[in-house]
C-alpha atoms as a PDB file:
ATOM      1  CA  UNK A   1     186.596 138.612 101.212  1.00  0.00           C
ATOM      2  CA  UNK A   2     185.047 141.621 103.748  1.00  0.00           C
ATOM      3  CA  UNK A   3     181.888 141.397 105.174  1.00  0.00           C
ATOM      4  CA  UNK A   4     180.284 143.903 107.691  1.00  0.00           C
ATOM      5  CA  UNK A   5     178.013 142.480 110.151  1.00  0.00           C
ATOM      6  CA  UNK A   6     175.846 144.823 111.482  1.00  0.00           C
ATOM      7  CA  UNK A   7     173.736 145.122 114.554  1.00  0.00           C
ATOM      8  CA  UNK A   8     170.234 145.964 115.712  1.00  0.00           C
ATOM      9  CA  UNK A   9     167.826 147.834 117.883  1.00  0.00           C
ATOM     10  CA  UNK A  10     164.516 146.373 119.433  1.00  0.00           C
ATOM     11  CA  UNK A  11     161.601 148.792 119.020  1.00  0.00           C
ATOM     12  CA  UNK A  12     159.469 147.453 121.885  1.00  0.00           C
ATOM     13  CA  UNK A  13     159.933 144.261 123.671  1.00  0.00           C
ATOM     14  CA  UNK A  14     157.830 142.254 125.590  1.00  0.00           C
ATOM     15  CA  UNK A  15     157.882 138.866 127.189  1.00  0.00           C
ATOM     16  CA  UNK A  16     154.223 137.344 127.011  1.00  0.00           C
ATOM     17  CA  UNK A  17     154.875 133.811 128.718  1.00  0.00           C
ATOM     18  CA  UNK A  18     157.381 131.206 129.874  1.00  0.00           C
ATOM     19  CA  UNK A  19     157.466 128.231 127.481  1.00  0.00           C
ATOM     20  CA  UNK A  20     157.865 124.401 128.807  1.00  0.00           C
ATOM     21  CA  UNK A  21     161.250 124.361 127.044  1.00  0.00           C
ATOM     22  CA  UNK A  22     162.734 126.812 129.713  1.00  0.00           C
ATOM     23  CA  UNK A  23     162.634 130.103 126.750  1.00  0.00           C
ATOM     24  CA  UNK A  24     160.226 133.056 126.644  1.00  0.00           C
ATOM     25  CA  UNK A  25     157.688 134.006 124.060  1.00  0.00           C
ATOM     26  CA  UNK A  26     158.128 137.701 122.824  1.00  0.00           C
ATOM     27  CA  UNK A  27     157.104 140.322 120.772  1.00  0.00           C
ATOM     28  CA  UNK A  28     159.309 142.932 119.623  1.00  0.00           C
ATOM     29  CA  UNK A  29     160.071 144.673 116.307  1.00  0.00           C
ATOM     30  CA  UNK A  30     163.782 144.077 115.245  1.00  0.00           C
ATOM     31  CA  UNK A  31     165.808 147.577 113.561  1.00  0.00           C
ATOM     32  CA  UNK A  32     168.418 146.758 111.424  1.00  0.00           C
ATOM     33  CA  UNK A  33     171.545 149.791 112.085  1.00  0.00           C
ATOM     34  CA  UNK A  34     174.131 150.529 110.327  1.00  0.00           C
ATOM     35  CA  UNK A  35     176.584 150.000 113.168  1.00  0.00           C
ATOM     36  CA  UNK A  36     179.115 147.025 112.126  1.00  0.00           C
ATOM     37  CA  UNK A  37     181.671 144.674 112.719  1.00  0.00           C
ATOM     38  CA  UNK A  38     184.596 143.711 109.911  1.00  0.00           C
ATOM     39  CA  UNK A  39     184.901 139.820 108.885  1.00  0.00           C
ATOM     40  CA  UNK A  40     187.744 138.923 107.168  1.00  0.00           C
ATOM     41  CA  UNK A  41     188.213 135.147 105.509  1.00  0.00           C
ATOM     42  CA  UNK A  42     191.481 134.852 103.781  1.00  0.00           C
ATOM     43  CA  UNK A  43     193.182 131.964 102.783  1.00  0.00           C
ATOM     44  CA  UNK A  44     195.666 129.868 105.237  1.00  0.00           C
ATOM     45  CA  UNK A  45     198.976 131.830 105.082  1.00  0.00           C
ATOM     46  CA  UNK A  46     201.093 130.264 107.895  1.00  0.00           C
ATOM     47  CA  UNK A  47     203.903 132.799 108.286  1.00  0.00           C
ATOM     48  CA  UNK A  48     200.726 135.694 109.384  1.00  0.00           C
ATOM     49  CA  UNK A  49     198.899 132.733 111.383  1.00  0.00           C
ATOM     50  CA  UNK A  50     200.978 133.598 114.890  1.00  0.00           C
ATOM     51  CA  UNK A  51     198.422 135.491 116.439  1.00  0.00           C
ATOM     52  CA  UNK A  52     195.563 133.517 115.813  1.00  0.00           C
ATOM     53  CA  UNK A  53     193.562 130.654 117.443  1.00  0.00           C
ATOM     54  CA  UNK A  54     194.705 127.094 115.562  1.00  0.00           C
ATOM     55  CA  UNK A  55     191.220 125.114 115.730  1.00  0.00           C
ATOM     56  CA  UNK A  56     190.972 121.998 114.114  1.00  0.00           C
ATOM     57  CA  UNK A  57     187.330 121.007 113.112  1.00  0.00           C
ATOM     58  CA  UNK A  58     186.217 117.665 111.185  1.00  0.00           C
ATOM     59  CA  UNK A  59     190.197 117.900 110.184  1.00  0.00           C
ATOM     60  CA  UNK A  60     190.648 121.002 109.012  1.00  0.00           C
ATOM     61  CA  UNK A  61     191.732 124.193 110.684  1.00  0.00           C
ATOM     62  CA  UNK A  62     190.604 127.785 111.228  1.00  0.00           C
ATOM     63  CA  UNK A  63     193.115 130.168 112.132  1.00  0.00           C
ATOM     64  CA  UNK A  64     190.922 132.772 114.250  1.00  0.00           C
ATOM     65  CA  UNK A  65     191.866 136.054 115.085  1.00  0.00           C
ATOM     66  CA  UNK A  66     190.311 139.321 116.757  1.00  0.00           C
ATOM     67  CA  UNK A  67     191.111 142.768 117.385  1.00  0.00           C
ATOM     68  CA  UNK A  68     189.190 145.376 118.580  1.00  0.00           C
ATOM     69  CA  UNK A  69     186.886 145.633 121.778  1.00  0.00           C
ATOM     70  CA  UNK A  70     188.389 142.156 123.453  1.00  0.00           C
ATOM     71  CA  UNK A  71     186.048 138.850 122.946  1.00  0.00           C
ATOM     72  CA  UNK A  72     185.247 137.102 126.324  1.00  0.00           C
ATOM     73  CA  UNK A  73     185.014 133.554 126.042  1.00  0.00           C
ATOM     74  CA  UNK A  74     187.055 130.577 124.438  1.00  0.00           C
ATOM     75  CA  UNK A  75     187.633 130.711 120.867  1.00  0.00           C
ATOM     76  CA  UNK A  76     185.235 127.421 120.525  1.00  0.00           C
ATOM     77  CA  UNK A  77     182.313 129.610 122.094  1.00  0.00           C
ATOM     78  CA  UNK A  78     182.212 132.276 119.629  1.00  0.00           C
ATOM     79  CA  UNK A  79     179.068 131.717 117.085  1.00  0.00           C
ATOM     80  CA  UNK A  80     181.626 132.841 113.900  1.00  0.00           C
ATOM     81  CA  UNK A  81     183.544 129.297 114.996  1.00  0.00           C
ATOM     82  CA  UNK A  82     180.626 127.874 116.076  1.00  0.00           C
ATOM     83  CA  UNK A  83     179.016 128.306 112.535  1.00  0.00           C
ATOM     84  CA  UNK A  84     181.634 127.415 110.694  1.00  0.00           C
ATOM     85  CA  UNK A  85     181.300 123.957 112.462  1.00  0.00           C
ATOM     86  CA  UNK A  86     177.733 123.397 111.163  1.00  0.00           C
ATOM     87  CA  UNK A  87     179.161 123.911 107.402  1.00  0.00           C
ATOM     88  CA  UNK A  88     182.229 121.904 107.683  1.00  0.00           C
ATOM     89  CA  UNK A  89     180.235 118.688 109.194  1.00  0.00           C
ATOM     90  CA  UNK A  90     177.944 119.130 106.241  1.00  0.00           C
ATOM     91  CA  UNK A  91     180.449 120.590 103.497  1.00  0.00           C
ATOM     92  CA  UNK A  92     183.321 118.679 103.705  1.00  0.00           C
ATOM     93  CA  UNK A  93     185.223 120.510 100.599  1.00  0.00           C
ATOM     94  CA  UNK A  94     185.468 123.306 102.694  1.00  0.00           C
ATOM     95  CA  UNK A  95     189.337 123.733 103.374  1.00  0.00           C
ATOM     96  CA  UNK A  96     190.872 125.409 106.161  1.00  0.00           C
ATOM     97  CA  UNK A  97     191.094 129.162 106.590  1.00  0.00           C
ATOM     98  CA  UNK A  98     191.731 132.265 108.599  1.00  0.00           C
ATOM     99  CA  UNK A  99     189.131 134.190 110.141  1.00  0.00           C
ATOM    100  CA  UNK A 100     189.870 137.630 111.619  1.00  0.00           C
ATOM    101  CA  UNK A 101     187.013 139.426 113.509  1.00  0.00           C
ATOM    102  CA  UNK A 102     187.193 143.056 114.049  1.00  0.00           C
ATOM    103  CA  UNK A 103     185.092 143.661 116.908  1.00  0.00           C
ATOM    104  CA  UNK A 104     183.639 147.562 117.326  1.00  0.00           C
ATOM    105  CA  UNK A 105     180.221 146.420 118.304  1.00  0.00           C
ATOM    106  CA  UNK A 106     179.823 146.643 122.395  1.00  0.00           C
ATOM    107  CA  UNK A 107     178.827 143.445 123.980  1.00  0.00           C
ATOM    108  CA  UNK A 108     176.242 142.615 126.334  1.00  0.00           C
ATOM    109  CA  UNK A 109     174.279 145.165 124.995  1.00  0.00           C
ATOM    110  CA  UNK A 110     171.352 144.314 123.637  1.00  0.00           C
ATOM    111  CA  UNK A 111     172.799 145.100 120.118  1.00  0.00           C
ATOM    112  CA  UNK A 112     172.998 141.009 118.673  1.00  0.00           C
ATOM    113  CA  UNK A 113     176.169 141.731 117.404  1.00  0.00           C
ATOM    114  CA  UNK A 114     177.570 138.659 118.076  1.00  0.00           C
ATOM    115  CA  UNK A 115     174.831 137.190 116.654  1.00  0.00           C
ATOM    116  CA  UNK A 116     175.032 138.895 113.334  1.00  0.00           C
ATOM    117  CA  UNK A 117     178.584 137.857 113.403  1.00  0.00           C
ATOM    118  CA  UNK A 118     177.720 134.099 113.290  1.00  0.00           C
ATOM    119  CA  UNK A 119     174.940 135.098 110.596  1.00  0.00           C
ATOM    120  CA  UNK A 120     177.267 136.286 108.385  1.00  0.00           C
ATOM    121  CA  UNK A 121     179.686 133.737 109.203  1.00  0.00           C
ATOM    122  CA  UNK A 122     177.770 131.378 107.614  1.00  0.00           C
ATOM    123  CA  UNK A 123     176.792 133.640 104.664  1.00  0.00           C
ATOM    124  CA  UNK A 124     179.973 134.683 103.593  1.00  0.00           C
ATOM    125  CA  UNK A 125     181.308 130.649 103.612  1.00  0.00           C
ATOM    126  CA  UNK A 126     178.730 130.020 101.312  1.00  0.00           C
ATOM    127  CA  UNK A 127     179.784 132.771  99.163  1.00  0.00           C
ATOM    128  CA  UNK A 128     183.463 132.246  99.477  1.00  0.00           C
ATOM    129  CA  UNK A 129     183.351 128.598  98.831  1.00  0.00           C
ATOM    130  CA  UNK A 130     180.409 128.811  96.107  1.00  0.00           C
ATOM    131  CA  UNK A 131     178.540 126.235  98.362  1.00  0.00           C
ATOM    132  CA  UNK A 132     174.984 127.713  96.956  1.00  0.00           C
ATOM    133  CA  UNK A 133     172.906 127.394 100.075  1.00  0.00           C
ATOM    134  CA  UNK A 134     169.538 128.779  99.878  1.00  0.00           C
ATOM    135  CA  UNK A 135     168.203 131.511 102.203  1.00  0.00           C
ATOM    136  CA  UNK A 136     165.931 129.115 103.714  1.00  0.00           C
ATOM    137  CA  UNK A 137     169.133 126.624 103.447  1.00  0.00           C
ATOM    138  CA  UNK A 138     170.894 129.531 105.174  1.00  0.00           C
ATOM    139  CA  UNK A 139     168.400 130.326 107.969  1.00  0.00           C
ATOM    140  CA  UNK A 140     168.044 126.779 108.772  1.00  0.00           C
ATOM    141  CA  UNK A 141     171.966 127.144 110.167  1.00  0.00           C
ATOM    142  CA  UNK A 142     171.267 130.385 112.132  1.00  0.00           C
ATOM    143  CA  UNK A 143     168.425 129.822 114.140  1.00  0.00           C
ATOM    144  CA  UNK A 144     170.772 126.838 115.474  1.00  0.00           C
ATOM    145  CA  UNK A 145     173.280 129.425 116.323  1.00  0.00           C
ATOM    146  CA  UNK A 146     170.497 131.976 118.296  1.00  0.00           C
ATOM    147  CA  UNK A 147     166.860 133.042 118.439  1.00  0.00           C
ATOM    148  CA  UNK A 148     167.503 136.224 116.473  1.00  0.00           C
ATOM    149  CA  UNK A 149     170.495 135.495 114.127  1.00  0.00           C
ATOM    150  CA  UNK A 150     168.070 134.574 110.996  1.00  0.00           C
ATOM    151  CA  UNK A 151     167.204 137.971 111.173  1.00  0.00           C
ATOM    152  CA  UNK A 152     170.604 139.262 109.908  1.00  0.00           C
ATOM    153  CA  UNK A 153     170.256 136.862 107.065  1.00  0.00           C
ATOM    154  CA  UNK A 154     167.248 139.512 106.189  1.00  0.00           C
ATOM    155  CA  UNK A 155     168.262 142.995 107.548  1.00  0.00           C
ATOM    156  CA  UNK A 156     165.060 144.450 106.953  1.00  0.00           C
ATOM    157  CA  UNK A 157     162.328 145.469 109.837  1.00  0.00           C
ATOM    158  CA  UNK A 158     160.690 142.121 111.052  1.00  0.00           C
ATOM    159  CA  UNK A 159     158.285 141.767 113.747  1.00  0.00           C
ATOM    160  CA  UNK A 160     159.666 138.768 115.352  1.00  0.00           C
ATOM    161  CA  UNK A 161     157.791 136.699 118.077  1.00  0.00           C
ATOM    162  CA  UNK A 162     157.868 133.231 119.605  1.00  0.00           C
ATOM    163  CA  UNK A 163     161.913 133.038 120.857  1.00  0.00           C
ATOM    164  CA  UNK A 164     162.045 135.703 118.048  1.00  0.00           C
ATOM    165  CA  UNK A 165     162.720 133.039 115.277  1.00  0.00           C
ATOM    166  CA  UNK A 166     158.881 133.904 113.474  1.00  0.00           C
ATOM    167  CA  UNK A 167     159.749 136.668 111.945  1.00  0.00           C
ATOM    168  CA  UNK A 168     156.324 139.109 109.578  1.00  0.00           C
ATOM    169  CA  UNK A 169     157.555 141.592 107.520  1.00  0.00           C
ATOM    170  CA  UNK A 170     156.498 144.982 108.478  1.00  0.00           C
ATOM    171  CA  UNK A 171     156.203 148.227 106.727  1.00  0.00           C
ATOM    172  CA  UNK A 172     158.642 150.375 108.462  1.00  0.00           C
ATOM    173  CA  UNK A 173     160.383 153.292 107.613  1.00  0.00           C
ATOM    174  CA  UNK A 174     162.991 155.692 109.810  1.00  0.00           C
ATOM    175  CA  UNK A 175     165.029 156.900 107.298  1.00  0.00           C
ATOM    176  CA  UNK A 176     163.966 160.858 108.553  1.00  0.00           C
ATOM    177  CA  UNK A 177     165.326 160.046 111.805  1.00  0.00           C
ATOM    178  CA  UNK A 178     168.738 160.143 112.873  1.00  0.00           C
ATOM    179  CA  UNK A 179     169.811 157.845 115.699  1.00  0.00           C
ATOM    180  CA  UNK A 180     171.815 157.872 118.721  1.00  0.00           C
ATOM    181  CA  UNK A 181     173.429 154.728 120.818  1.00  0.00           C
ATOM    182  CA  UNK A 182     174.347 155.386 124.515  1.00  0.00           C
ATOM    183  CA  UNK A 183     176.568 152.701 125.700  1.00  0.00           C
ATOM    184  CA  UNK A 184     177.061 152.617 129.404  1.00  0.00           C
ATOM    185  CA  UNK A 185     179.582 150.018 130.009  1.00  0.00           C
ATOM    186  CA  UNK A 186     177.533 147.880 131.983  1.00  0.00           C
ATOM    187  CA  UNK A 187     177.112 144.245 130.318  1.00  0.00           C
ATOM    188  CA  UNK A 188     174.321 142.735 131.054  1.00  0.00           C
ATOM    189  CA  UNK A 189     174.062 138.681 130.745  1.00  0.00           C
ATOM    190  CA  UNK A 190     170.559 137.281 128.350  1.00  0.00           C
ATOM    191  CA  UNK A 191     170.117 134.683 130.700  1.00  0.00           C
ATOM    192  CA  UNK A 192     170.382 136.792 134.517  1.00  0.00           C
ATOM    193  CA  UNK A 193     168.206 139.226 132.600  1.00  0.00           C
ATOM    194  CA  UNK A 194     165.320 136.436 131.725  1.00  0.00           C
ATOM    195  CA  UNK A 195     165.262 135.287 135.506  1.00  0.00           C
ATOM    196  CA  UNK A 196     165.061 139.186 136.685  1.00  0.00           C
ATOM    197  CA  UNK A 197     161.445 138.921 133.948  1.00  0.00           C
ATOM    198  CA  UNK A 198     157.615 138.584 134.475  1.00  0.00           C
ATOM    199  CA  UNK A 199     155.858 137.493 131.674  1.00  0.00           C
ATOM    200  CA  UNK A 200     153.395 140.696 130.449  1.00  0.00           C
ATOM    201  CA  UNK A 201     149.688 140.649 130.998  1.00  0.00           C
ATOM    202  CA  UNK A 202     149.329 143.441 129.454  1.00  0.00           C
ATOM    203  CA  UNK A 203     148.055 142.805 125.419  1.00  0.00           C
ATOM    204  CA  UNK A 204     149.350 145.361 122.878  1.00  0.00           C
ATOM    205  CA  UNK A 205     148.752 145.134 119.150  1.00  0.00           C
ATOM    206  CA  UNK A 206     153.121 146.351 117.946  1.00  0.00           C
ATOM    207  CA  UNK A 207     151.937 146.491 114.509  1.00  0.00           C
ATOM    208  CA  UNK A 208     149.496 149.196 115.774  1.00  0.00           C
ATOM    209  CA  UNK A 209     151.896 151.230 117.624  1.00  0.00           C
ATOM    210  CA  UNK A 210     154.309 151.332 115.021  1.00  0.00           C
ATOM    211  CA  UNK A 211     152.459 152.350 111.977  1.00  0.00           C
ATOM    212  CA  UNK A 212     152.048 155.694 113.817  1.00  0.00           C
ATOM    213  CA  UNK A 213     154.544 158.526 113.992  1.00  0.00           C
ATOM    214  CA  UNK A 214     157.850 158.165 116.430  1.00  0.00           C
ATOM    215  CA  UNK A 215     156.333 160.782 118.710  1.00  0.00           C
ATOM    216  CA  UNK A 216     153.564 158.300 119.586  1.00  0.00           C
ATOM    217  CA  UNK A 217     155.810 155.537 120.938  1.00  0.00           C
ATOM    218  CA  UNK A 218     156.411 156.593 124.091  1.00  0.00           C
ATOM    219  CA  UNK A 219     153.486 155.186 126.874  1.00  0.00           C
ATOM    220  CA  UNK A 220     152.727 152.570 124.065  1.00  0.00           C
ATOM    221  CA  UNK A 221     155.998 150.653 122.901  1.00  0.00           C
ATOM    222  CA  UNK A 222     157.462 149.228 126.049  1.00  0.00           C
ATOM    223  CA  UNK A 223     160.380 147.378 126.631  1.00  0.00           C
ATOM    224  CA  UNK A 224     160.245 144.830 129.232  1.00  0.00           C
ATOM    225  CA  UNK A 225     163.281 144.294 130.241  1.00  0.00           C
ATOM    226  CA  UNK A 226     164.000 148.142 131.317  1.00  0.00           C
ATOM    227  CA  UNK A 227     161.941 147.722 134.710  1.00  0.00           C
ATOM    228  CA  UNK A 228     164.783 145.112 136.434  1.00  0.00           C
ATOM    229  CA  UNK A 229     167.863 146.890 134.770  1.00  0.00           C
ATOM    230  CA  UNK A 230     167.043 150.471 135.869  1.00  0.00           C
ATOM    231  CA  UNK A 231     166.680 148.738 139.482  1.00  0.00           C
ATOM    232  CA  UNK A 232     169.571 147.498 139.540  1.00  0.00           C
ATOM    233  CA  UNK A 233     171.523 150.005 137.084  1.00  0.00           C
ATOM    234  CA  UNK A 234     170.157 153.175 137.806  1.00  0.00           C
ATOM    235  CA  UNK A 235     172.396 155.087 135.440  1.00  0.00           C
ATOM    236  CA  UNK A 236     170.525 153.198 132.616  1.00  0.00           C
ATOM    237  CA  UNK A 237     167.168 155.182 133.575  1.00  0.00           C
ATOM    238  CA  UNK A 238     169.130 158.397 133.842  1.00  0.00           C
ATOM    239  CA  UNK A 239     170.792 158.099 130.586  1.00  0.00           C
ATOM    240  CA  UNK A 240     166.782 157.414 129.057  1.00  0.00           C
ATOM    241  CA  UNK A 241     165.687 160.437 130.838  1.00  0.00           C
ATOM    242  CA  UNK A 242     168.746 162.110 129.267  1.00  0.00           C
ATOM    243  CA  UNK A 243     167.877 161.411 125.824  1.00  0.00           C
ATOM    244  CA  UNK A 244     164.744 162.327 126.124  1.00  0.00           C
ATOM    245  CA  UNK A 245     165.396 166.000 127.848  1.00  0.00           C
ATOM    246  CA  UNK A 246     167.811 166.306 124.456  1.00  0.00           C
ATOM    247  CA  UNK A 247     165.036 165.967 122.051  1.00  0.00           C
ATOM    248  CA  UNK A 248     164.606 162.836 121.297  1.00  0.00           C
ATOM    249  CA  UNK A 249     161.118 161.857 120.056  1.00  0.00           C
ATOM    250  CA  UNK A 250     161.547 158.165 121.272  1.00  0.00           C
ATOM    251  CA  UNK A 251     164.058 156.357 123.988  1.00  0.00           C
ATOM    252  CA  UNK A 252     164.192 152.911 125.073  1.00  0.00           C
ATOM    253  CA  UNK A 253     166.737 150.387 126.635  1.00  0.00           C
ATOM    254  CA  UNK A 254     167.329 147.671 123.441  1.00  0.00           C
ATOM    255  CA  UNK A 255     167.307 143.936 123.910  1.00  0.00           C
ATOM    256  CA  UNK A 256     168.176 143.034 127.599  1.00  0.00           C
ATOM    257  CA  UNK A 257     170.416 145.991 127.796  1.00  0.00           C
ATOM    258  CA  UNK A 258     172.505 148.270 128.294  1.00  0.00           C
ATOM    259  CA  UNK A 259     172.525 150.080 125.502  1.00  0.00           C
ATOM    260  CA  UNK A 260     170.102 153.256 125.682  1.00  0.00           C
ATOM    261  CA  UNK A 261     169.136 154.845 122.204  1.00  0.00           C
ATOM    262  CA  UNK A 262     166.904 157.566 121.114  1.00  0.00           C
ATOM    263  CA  UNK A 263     165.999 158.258 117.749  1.00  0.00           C
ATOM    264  CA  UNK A 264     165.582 162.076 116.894  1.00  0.00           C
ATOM    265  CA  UNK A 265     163.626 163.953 114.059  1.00  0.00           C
ATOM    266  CA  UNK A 266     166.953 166.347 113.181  1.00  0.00           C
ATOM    267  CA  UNK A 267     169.748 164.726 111.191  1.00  0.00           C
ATOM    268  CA  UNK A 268     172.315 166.119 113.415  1.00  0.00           C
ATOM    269  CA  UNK A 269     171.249 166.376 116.734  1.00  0.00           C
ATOM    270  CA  UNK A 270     173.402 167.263 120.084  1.00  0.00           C
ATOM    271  CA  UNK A 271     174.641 164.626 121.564  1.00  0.00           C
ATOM    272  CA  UNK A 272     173.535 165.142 125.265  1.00  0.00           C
ATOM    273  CA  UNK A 273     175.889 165.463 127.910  1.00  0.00           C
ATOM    274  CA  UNK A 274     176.492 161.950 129.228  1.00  0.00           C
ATOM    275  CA  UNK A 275     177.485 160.579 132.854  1.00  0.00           C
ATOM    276  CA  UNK A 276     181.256 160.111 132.844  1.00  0.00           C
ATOM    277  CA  UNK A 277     181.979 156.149 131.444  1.00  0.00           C
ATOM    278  CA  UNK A 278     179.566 156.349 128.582  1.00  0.00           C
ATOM    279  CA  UNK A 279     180.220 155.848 124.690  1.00  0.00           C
ATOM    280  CA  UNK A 280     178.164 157.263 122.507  1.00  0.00           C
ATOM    281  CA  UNK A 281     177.377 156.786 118.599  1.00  0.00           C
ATOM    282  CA  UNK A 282     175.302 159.192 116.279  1.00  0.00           C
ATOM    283  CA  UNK A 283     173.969 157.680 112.778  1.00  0.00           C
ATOM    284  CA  UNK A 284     172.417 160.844 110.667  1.00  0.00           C
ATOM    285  CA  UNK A 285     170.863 158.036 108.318  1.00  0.00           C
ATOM    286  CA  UNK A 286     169.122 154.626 109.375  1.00  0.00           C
END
């Protein structure tokens, strides 16, 4: 079985106070994007297992693989394996497997692709093994996994606050727009990115600012995190100013970075000219 984890943009993003448990309290209206990974779980064929990871969990084994943009970290750290260890404590029918992880979505990037890859992780076991977890069943899992990663249980346009776990439903629409992602390169850490942050004391209403048009966005729906990165990565500000000189009705730095988007009225707009170093992606549909 295939599954293709997708990622996210932040429309807006601000940090509104430093909680006693060490996290931040946001506000910020999560985009799903139709800009995926590919996760594969077959069953255990040893003679193709060569390449991949041997883990043994509760006493049974995944086999994990990746291709693809290369995957920092041990194979213990990554939230697909670390999901999959929540369900086998808990589902001990579950036999062992291979899991292959095609990664295309750019890391440290403000994306949450690697959280959408534990998300579905955990929804495609309980497919694949008929284990008929709820969605509440299912979320419960995720937000042990990361902040935002019941979101991609959803994939529909949340306004999330506290650690971005309380998630509203919003009325959101940019299916007229078409989309493009500027990747720079530059990875950017959560955590370095949280210490660089002061807590906003300025109140906005998010709900207000996005019911009106695109066009609007710009002096209202403000990401906090872009202040410290364009200090220290300047090419991050010139890639925003960039987009915008290209036509784009809105820009903004998503997540803690570094990937700059803009989101354009035309279905098939010019990509900009781009410093040399930079990726970018254009979706004619979101």
């Amino acid at each position: 079985m295939i599954v293709f984890p997708n990622c996210k943009i932040n429309l807006g993003l601000r940090i509104i106070r430093k909680r006693p448990d060490g996290f931040h309290d946001i506000e910020t209206v999560f985009y799903p994007i139709p800009f995926c990974d590919v996760l594969e779980i077959i069953p255990v064929i040893p003679e193709k297992n060569a390449a991949a990871a041997s883990i043994t969990i509760h006493g049974r084994t995944i086999f994990f693989s990746t291709s693809g943009i290369p995957i920092q970290g041990t194979p213990e750290s990554n939230l697909c394996i670390k999901g999959c260890a929540m369900l086998f404590a808990d589902f001990p029918g579950i036999p062992s497997f291979q899991l292959h992880l095609h990664k295309n979505i750019p890391m440290g990037a403000g994306l949450g692709g690697g959280s959408s890859d534990g998300a579905y992780t955990i929804k495609l076991l309980n497919e694949y093994f008929h284990l008929g977890m709820s969605l509440s069943q299912l979320e419960s899992y995720a937000i042990q996994l990361g902040s935002d990663c019941p979101f991609f249980l959803k994939n529909s346009p949340f306004i999330a606050r506290g650690r971005g776990e309380k998630m509203e439903t919003v009325t959101l629409d940019l299916s007229d727009c078409s989309l493009v992602l500027v990747d720079p390169g530059i990875h950017i850490a959560t955590g370095r990115a949280f210490s660089k942050i002061s807590p906003s004391d300025k109140i906005t209403d998010i709900a207000s600012i996005i019911s009106s048009a695109p066009e609007n966005w710009k002096h209202e729906l403000i990401n906090d995190f872009e202040v410290p990165a364009f200090n220290e990565h300047p090419l991050l500000e010139v890639i925003k100013q960039t987009l915008y000189a290209s036509g784009a009705l809105y820009a903004s730095m998503t997540g803690s970075g570094s990937v700059i988007y803009g989101l354009y009225r035309t279905h098939q707009p010019e990509i900009p000219e781009l410093p040399d170093g930079c990726k970018s992606w254009t979706f004619n549909r979101l």
